[in-house]
Protein backbone atom coordinates (compact mmCIF):
# COMPACT_ATOMS: atom_id res chain seq x y z
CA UNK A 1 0.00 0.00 0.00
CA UNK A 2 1.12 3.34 -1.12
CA UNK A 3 1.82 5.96 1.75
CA UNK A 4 -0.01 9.35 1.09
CA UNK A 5 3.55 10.96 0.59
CA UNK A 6 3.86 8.95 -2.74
CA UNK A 7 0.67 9.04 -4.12
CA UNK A 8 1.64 11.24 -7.52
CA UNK A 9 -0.99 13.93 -7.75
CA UNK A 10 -2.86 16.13 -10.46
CA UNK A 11 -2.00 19.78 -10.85
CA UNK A 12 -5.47 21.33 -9.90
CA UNK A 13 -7.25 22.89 -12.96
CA UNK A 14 -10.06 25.54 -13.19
CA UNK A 15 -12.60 24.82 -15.78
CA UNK A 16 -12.39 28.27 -17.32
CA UNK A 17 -8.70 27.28 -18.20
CA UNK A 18 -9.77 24.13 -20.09
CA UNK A 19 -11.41 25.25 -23.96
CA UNK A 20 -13.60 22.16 -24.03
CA UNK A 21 -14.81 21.28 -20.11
CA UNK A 22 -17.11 18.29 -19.99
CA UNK A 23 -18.29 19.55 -16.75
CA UNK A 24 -22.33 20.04 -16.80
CA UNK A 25 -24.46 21.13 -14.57
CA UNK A 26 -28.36 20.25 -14.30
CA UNK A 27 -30.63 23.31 -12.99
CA UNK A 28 -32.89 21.61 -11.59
CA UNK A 29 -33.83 23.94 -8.41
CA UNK A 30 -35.12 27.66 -8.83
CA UNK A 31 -31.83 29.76 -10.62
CA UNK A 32 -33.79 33.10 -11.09
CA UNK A 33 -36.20 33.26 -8.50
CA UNK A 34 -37.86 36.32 -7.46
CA UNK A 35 -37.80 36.99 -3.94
CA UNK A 36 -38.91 39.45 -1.22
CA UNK A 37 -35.80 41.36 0.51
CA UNK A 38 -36.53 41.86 4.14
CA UNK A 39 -37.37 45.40 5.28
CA UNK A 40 -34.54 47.05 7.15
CA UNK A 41 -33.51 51.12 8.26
CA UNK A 42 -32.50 51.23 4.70
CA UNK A 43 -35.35 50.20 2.68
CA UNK A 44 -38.88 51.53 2.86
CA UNK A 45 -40.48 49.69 6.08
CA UNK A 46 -43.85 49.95 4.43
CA UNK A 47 -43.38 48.73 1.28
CA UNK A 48 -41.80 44.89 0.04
CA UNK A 49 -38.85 45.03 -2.50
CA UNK A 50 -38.86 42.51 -4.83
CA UNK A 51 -35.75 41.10 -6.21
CA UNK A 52 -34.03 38.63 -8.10
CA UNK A 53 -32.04 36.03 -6.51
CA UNK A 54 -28.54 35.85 -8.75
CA UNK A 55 -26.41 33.95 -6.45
CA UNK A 56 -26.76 30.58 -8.01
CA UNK A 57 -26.16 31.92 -11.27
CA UNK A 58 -23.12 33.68 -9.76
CA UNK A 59 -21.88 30.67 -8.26
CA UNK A 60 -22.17 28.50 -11.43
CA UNK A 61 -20.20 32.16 -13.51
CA UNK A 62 -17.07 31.72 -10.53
CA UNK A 63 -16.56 28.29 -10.96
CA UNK A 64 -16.58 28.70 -14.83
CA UNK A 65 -19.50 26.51 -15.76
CA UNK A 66 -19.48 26.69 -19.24
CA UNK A 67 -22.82 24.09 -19.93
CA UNK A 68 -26.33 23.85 -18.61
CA UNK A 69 -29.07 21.87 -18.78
CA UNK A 70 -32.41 24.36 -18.26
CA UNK A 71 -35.72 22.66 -18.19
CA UNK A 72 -37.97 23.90 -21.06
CA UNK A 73 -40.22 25.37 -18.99
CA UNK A 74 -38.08 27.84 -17.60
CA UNK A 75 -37.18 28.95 -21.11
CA UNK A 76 -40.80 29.56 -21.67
CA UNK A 77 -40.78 31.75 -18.52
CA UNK A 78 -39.85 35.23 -19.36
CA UNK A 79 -38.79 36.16 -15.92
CA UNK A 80 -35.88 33.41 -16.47
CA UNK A 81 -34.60 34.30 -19.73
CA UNK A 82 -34.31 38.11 -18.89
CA UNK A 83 -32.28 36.89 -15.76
CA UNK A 84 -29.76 34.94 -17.96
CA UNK A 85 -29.61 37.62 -20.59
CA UNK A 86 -31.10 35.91 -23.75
């Protein structure tokens, strides 16, 4: 059995470096929901702000996901496709 000391290891390598990644990801939870941001001293307290929620598609941009897999029916949802800029 090979000690951990000898074990020959990989260079690590960010997907945005490689041209073709075959890294995918399947969206299968909300990725451009619209939610309520909580009232605090510097919004209006009487009034709800709406907004959308771009932190998964910010997390999937950082770790330089390059495909997707969208189900259709979030395509047909205009609220989605303005998120994603299409």
């Amino acid at each position: 059995m090979k000690k951990p000391q000898d074990v020959e290891t990989l260079p690590p390598v960010h997907s945005r470096s490689v041209s073709r990644s075959p890294l995918g990801i399947d969206l299968r939870h909300p990725w451009a929901e619209i939610v309520d941001v909580v009232a605090s001293g510097a919004l209006d307290e009487f009034s709800r702000k709406r907004a959308r929620n771009d932190d998964p598609l910010m997390a999937l941009w950082e770790m330089g996901i390059q495909r997707l897999r969208v189900p259709l029916a979030d395509l047909d949802d205009a609220r989605c496709v303005n998120a994603c800029g299409c």
